[in-house]
Structure formats: C-alpha cells, structure tokens
N, C-alpha and C. Protein backbone atom coordinates (compact mmCIF):
# COMPACT_ATOMS: atom_id res chain seq x y z
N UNK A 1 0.86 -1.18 0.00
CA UNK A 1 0.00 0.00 0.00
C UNK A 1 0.89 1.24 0.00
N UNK A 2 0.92 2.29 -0.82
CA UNK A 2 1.41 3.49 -1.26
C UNK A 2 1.53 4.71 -0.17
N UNK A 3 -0.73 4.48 0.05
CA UNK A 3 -0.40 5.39 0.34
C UNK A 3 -0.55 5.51 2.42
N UNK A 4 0.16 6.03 2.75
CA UNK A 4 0.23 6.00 4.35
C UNK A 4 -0.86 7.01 5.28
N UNK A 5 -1.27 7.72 4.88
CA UNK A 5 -2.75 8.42 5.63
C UNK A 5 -3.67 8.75 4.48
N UNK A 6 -4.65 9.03 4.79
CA UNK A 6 -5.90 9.52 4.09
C UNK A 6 -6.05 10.74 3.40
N UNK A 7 -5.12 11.60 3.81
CA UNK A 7 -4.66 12.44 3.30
C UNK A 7 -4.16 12.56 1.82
N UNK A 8 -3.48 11.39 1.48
CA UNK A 8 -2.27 11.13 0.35
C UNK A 8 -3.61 10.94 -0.87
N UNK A 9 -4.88 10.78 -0.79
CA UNK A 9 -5.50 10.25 -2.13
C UNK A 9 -6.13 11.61 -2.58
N UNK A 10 -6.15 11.86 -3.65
CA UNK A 10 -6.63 12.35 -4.99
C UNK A 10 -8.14 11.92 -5.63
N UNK A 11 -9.09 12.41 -5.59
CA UNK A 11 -10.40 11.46 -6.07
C UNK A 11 -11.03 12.80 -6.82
N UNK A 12 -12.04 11.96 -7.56
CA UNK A 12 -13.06 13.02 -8.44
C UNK A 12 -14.14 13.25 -7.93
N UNK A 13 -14.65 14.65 -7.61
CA UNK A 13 -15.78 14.93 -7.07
C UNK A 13 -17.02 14.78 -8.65
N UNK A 14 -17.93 14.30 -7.79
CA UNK A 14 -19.33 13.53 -8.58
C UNK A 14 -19.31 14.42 -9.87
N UNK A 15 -18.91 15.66 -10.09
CA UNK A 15 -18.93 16.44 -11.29
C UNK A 15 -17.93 16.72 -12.21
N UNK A 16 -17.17 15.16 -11.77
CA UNK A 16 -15.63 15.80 -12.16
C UNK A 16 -14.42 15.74 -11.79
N UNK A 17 -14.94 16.95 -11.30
CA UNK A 17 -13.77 17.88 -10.83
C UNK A 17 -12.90 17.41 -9.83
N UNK A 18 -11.48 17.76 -9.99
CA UNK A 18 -10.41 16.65 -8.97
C UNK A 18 -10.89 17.64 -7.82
N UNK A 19 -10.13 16.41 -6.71
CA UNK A 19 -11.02 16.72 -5.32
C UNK A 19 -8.99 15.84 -4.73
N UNK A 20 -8.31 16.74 -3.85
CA UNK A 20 -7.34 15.80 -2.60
C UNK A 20 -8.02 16.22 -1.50
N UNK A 21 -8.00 14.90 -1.12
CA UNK A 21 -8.58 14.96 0.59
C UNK A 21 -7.80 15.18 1.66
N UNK A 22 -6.17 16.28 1.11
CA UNK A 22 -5.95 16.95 2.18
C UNK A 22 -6.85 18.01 2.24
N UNK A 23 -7.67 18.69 1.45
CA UNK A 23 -8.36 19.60 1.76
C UNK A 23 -9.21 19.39 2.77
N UNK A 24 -9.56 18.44 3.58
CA UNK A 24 -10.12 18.24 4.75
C UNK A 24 -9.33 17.94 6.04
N UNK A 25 -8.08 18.09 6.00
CA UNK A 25 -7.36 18.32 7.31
C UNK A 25 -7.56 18.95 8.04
N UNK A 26 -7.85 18.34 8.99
CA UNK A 26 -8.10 19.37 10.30
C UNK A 26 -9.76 19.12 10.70
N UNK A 27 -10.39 18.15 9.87
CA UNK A 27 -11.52 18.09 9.85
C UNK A 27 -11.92 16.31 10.31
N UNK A 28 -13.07 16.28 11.03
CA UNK A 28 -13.80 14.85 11.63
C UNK A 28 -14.58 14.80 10.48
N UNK A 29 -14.17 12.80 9.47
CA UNK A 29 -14.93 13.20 8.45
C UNK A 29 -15.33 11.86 8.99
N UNK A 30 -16.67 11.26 7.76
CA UNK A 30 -17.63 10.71 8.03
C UNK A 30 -17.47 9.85 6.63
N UNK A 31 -16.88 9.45 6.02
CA UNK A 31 -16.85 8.40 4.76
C UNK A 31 -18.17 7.08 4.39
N UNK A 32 -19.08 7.35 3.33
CA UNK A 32 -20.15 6.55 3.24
C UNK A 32 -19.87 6.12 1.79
N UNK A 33 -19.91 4.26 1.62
CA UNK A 33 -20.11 4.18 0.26
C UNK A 33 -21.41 4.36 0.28
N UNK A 34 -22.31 4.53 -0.79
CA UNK A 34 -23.79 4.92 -0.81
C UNK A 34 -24.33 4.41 -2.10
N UNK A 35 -25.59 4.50 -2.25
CA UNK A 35 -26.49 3.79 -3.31
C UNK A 35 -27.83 4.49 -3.32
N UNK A 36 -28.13 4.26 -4.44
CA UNK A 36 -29.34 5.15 -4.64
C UNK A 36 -30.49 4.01 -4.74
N UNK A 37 -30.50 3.06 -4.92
CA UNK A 37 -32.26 2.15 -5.11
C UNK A 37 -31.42 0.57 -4.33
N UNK A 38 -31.18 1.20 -2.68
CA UNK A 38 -31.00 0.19 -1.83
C UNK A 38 -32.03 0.47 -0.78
N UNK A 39 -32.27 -0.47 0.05
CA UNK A 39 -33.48 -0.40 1.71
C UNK A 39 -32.71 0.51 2.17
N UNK A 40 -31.32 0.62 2.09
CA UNK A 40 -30.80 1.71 3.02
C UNK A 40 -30.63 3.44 2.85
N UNK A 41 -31.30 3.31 0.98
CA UNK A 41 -30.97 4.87 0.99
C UNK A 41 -32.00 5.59 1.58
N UNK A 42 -32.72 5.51 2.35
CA UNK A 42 -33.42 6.35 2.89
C UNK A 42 -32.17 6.99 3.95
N UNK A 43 -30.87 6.43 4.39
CA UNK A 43 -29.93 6.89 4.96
C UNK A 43 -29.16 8.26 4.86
N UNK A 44 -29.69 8.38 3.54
CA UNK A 44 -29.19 9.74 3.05
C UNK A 44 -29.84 10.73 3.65
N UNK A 45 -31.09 10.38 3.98
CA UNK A 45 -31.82 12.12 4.94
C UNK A 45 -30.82 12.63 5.96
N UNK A 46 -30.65 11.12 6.82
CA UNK A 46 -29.85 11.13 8.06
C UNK A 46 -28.58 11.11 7.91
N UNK A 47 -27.79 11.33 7.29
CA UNK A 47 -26.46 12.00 6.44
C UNK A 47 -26.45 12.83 6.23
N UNK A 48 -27.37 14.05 5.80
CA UNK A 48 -27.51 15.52 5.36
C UNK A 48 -27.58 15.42 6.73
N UNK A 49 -28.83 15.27 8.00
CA UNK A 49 -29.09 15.63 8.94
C UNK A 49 -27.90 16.25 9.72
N UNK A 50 -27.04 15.09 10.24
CA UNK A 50 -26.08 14.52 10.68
C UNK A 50 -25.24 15.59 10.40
N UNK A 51 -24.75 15.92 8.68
CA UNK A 51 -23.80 16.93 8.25
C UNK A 51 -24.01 18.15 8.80
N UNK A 52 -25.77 18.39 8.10
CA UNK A 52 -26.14 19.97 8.64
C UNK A 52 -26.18 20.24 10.42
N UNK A 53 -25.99 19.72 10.83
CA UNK A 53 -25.52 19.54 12.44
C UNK A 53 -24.45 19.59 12.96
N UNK A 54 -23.27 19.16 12.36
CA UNK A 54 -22.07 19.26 12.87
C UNK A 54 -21.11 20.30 12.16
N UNK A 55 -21.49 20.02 10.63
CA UNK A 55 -20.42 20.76 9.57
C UNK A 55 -19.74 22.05 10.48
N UNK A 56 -20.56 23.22 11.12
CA UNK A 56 -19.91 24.38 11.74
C UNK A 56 -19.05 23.94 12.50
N UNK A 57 -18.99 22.72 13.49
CA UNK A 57 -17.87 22.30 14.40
C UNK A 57 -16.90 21.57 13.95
N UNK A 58 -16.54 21.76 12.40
CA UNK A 58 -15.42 21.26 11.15
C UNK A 58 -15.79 19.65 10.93
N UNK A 59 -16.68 19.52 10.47
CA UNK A 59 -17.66 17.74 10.05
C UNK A 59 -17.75 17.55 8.90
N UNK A 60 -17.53 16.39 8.16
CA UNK A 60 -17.59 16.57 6.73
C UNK A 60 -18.07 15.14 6.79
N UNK A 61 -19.19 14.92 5.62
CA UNK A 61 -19.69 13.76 5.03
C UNK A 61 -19.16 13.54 3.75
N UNK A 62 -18.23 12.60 3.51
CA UNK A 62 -17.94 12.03 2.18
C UNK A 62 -18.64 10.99 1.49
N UNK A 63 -19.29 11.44 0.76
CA UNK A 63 -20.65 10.27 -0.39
C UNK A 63 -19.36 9.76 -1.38
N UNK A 64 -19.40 8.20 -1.45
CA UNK A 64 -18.66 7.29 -2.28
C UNK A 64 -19.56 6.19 -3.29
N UNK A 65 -20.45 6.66 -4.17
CA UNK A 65 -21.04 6.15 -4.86
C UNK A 65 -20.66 4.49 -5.04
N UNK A 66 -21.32 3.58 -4.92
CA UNK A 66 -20.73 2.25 -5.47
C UNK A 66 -21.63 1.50 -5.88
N UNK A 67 -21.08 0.40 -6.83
CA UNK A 67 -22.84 -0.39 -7.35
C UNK A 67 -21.79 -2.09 -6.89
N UNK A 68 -21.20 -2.14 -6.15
CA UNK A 68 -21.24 -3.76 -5.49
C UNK A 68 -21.69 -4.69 -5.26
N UNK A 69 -23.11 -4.03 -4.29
CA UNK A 69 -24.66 -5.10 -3.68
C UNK A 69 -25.12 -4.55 -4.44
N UNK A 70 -25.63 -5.80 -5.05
CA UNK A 70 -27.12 -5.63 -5.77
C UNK A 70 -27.15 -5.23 -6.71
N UNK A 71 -25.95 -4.68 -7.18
CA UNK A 71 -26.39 -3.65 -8.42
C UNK A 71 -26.87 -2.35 -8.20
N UNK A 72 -27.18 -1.63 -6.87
CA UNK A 72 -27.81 -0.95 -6.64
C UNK A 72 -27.46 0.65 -6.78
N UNK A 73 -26.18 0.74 -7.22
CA UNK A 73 -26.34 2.12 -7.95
C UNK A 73 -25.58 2.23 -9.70
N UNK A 74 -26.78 1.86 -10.48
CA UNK A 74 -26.73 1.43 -11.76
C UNK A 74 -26.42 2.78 -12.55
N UNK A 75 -26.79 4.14 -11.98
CA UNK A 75 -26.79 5.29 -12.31
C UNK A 75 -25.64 5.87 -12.79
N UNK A 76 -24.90 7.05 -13.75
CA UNK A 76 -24.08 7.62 -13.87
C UNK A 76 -23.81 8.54 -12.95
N UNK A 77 -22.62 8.89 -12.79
CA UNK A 77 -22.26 10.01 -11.57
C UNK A 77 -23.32 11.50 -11.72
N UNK A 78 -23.78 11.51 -13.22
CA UNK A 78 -24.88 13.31 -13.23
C UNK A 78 -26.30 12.18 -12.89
N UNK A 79 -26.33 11.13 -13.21
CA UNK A 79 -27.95 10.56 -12.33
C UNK A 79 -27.91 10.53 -10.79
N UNK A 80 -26.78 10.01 -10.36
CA UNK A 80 -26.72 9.98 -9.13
C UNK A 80 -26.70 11.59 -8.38
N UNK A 81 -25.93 12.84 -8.58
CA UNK A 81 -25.76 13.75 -8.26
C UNK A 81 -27.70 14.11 -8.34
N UNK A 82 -27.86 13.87 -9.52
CA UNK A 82 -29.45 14.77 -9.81
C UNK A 82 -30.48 14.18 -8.47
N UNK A 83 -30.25 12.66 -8.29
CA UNK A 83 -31.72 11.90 -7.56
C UNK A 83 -30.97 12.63 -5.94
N UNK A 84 -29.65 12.53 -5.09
CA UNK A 84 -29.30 13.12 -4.31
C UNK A 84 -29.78 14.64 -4.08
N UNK A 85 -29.80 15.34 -4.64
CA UNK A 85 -29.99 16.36 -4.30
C UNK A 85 -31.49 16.47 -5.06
N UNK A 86 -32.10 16.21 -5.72
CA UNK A 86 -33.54 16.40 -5.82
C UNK A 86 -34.37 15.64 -4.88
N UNK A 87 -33.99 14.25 -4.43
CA UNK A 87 -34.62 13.53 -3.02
C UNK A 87 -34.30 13.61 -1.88
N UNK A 88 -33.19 14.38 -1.94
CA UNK A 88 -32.93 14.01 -0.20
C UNK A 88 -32.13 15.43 -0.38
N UNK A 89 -32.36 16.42 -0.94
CA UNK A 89 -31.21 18.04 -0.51
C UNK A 89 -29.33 17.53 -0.25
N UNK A 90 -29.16 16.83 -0.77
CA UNK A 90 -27.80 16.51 -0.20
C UNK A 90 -26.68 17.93 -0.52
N UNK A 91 -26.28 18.08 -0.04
CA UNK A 91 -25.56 19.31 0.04
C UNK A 91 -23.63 18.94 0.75
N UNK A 92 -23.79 17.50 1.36
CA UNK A 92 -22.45 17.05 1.53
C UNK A 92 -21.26 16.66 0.31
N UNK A 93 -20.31 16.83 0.62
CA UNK A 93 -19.77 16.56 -0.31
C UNK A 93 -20.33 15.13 -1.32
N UNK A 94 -19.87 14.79 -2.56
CA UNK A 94 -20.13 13.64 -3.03
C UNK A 94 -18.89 13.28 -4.32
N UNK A 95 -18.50 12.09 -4.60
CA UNK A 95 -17.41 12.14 -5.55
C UNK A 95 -17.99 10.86 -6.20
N UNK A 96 -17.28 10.92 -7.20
CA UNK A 96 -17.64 10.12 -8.49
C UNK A 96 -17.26 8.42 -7.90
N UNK A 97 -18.45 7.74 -8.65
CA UNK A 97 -18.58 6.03 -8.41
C UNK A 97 -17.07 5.60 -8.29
N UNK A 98 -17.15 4.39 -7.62
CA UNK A 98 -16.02 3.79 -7.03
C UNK A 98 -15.95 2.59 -7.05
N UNK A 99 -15.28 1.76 -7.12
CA UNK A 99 -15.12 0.36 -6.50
C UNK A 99 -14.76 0.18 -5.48
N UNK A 100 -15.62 -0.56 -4.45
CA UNK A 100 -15.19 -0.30 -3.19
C UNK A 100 -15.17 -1.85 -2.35
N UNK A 101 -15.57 -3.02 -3.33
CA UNK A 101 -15.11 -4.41 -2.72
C UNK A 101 -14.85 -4.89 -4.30
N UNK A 102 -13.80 -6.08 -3.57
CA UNK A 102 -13.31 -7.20 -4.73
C UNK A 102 -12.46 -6.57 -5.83
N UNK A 103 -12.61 -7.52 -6.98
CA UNK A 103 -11.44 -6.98 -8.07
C UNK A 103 -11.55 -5.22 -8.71
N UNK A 104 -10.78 -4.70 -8.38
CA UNK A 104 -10.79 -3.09 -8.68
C UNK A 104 -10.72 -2.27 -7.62
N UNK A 105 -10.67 -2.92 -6.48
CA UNK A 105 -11.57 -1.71 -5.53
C UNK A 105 -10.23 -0.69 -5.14
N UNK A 106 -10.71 0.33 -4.97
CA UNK A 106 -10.18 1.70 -4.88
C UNK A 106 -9.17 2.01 -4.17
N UNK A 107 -7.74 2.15 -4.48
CA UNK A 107 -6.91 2.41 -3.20
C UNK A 107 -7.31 3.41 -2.23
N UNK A 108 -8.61 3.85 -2.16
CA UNK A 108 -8.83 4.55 -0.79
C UNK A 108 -9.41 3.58 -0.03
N UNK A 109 -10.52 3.13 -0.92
CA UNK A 109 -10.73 1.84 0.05
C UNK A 109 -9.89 0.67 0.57
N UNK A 110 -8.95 0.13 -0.53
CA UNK A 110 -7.50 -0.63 -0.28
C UNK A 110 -7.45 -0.17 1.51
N UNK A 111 -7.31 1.24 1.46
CA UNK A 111 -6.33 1.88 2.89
C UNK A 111 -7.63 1.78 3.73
N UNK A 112 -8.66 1.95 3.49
CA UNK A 112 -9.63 2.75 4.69
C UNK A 112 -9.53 0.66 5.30
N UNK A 113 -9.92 -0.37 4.28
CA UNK A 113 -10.10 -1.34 5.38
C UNK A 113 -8.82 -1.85 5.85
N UNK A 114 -7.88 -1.98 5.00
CA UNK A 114 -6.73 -2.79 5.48
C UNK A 114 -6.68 -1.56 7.24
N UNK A 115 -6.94 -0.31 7.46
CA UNK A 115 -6.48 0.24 8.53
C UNK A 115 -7.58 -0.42 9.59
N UNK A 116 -8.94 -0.25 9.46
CA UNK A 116 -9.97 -0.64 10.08
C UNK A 116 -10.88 -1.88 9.22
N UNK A 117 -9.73 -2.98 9.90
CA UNK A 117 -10.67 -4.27 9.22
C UNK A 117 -12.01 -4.63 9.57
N UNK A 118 -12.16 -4.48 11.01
CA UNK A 118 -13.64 -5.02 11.24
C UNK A 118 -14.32 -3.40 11.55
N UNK A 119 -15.78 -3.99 10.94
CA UNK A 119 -16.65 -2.80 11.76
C UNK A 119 -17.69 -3.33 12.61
N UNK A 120 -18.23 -2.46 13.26
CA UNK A 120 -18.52 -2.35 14.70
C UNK A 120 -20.21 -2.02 14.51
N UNK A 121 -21.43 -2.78 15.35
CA UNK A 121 -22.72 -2.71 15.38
C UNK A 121 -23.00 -2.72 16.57
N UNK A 122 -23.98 -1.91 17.23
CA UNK A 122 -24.64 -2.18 18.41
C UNK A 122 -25.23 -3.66 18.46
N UNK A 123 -25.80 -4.03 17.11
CA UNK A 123 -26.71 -5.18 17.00
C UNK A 123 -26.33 -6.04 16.68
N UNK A 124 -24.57 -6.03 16.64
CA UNK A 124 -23.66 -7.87 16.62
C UNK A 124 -23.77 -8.06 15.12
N UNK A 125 -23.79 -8.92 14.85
CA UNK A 125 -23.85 -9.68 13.52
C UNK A 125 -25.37 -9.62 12.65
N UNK A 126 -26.01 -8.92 13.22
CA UNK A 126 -27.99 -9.56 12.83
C UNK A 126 -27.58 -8.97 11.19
N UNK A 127 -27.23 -7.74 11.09
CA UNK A 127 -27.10 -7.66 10.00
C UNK A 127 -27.14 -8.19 8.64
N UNK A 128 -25.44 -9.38 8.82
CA UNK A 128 -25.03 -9.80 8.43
C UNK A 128 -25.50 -11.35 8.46
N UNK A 129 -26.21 -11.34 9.06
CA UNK A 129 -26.73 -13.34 9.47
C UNK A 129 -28.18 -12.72 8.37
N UNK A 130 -28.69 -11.36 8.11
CA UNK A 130 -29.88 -11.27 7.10
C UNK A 130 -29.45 -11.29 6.11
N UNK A 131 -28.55 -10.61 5.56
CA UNK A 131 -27.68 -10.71 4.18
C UNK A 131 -27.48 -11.99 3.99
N UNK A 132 -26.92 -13.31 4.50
CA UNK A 132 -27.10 -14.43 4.17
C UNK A 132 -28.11 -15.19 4.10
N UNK A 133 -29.27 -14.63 4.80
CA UNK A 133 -29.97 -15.22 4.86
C UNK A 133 -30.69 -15.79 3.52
N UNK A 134 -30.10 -14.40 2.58
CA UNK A 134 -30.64 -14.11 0.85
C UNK A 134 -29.65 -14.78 0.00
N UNK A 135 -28.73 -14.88 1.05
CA UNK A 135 -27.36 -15.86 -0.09
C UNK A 135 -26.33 -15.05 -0.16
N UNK A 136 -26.49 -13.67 0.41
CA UNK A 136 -25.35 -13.01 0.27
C UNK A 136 -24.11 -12.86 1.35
N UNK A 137 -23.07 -13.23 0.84
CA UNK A 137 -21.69 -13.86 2.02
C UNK A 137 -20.72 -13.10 1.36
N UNK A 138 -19.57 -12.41 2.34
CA UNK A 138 -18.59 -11.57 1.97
C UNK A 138 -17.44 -12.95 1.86
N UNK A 139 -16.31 -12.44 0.88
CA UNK A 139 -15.63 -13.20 0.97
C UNK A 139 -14.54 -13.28 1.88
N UNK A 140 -14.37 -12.00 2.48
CA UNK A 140 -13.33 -12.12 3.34
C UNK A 140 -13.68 -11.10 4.37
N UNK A 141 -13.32 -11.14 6.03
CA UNK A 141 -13.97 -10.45 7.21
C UNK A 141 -13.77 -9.34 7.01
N UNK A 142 -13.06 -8.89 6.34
CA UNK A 142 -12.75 -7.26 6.49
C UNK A 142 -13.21 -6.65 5.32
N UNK A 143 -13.75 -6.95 4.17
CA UNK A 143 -14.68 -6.54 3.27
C UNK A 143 -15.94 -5.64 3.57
N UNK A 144 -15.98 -4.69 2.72
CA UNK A 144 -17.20 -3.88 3.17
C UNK A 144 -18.56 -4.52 2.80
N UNK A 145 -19.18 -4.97 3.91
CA UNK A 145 -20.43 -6.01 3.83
C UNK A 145 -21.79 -5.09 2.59
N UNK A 146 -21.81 -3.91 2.88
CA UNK A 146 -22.79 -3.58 2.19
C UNK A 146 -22.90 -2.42 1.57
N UNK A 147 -23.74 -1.45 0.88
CA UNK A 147 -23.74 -0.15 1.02
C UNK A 147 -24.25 0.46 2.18
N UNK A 148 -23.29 1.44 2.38
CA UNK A 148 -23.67 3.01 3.22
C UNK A 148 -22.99 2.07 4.93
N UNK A 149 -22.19 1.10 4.48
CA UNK A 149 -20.73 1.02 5.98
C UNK A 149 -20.20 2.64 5.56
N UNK A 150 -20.02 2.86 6.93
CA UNK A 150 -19.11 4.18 7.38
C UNK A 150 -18.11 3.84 8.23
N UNK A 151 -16.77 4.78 7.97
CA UNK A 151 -15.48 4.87 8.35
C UNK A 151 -15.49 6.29 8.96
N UNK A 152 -14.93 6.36 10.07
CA UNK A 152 -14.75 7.89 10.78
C UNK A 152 -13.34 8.00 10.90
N UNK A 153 -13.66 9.21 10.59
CA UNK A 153 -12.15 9.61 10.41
C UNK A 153 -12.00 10.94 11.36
N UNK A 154 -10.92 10.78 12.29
CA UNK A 154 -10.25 11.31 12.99
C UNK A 154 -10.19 12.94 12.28
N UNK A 155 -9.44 14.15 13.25
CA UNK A 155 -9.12 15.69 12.58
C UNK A 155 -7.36 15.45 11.79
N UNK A 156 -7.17 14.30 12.77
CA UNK A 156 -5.58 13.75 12.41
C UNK A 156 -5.50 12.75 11.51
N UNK A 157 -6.60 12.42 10.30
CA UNK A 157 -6.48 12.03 9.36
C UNK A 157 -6.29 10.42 9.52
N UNK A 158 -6.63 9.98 11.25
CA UNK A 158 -6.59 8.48 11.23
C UNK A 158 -7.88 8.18 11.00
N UNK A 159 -8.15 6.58 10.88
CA UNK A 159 -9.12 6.22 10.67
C UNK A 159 -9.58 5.33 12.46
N UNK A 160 -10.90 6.26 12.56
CA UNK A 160 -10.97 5.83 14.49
C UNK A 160 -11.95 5.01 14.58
N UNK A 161 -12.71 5.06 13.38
CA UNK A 161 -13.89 3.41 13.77
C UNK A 161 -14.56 2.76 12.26
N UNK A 162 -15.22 2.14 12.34
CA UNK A 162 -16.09 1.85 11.05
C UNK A 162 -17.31 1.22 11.80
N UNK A 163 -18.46 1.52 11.12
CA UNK A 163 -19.47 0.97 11.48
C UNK A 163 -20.53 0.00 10.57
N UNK A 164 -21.05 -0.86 10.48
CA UNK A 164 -21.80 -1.81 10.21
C UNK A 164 -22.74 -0.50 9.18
N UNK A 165 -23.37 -1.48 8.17
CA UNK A 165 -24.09 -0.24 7.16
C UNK A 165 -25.62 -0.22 7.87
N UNK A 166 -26.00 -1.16 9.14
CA UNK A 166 -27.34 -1.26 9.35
C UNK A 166 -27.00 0.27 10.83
N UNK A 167 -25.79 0.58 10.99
CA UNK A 167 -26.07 1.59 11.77
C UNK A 167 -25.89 2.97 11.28
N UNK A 168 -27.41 3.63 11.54
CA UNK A 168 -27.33 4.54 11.08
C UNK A 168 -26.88 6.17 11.26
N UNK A 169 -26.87 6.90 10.14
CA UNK A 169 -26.30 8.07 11.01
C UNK A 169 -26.83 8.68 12.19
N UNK A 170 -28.07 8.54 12.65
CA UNK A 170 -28.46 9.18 13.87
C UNK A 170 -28.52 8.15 14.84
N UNK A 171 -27.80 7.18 14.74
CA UNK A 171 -27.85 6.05 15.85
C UNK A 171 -26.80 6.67 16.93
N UNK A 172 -26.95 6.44 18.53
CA UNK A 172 -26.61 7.19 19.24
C UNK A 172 -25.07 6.56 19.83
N UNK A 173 -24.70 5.49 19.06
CA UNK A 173 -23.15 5.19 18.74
C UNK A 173 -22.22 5.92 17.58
N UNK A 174 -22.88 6.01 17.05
CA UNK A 174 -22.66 6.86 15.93
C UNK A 174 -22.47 8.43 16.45
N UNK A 175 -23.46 8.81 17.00
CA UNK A 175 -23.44 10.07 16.98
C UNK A 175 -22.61 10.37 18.14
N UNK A 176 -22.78 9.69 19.06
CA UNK A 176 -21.63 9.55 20.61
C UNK A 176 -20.11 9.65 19.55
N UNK A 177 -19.52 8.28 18.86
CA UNK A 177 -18.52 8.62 18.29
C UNK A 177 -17.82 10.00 17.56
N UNK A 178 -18.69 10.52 16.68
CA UNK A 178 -18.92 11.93 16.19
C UNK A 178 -18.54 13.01 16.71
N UNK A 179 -18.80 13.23 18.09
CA UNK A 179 -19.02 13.89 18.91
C UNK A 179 -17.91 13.91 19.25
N UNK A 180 -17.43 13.15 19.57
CA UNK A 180 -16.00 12.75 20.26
C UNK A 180 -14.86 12.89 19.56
N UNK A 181 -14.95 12.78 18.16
CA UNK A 181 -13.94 13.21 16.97
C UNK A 181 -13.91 14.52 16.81
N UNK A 182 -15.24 15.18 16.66
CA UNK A 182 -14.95 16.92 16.19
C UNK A 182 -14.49 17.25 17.89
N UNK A 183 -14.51 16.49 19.17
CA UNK A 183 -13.88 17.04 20.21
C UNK A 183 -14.57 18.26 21.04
C-alpha cells in the first residue's frame, strides 16, 4: 500500500472535478459508500441531517457512490448527483462512483479497510446473518459487507472506527462517536 494516511489520495468529485482529501485536514470526516435504489438509501436524509448539524464544528460527510450489492447504484455520476440532491437536498460533499469491494476496488478503500478491518454494530452480527440469509456472504472479514458502511475519520487524518451499514447516522453510537472526533 502506497499510500500511508488519508490524506495522500486524490479522487473526483461527482462532477468531475479533482477533489485531494488533504483539503479536509483538520476536519472529523464521516466516509459513506452509498447507493441510490437500496433499503438503506433512505440513509441519506440522516447523512444531510447529521452533516447539517455538525459541519460548523469542522464535520464533513464524504458520499462514495458504489454499485457492489445488488447492483444498486446502476446510475451515472450526473444521475446519481441529480436523484441526491432532488430527493434528499444533499448538500455534503459527493465524488464520483467507485469500486469499493473485490477486483478493482479503490486504493482509498485498499487503505480505509486494510487500517480498520472489522466494523462495529450495536446489533452484533444480525445484519449480516440477514444478508445471508438471501445468499449473500462476503468473501473475506474485512470486506465492506454492504452499502452506506461508514469509516470515521479522525481531525488527524486516522481512521478511528467503522461501522456496520445497518447503523445509522443518527444512531446514538454513531453520533456519541462523532461527537468525540470533532472534540
């Protein structure tokens, strides 16, 4: 692996336009792969919420488009940008589709799991014992099980937790963690 903090990657914001994520130094960020026609995008309200709540105390939500499970974001980066902000006001940052498990996946993601292999649920495994329940099995433990797992990221550019994609942004582990990053 290249690159040594979170800092070091280079990515395209959803319109484009290059985006380095040192421009968020100094900042508690919030990393979501996301999907647009999954059970979980209703997650996105509570992601703006979440943002428009903290952003003044230096908070940043990073949207990582991915179509992994399911197929579920089949969209181009201007479909995805349009249904985000016409359904849900998203106003957090957002950057262009990604690969974010298996063959291709993204040296940000490469770094975000190899740093934080397992993530963390109030509710244990239930999650993940429902996803199989449909047939769906990760191939390896530290794989991102689904869309909209989140990675928190430290003001010091570490990576300080990851959470299960069934916990959501206003879940009060979540938001306890949060809290505790912007300090």
């Amino acid at each position: 692996m290249s690159s040594k903090s979170f800092y070091d990657f280079s990515m395209k914001r959803i319109n484009g336009s290059n985006a380095n994520l040192s421009d968020y130094k100094g900042k508690a960020l919030l990393v979501v792969n996301v999907a647009s026609e999954c059970g979980l995008t209703p997650q996105y309200e509570a992601l703006e919420k979440v943002y428009q709540k903290y952003q003044a105390q230096g908070f940043e939500v990073l949207g990582f488009p991915a179509n992994e499970f399911g197929a579920q974001e089949p969209g181009s980066n201007a479909q995805i940008q349009e249904f985000c902000t016409s359904k849900f006001g998203i106003k957090f940052p957002m950057f262009e589709k990604i690969v974010v498990k298996g063959n291709g996946t993204h040296p940000l993601y490469q770094y975000l799991v190899e740093t934080m292999p397992k993530a963390t649920s109030p509710d244990g495994d239930a999650f993940e014992t429902k996803l199989k329940e449909y047939g769906i099995n990760r191939d390896k433990a530290h794989e991102i099980l689904w869309n909209f797992e989140k990675f928190l990221i430290g003001r010091d550019g570490k990576v300080i937790a990851r959470f299960n994609p069934d916990v959501t942004p206003d879940h009060p582990a979540l938001v306890k963690a949060i809290e505790t990053a912007i300090g």
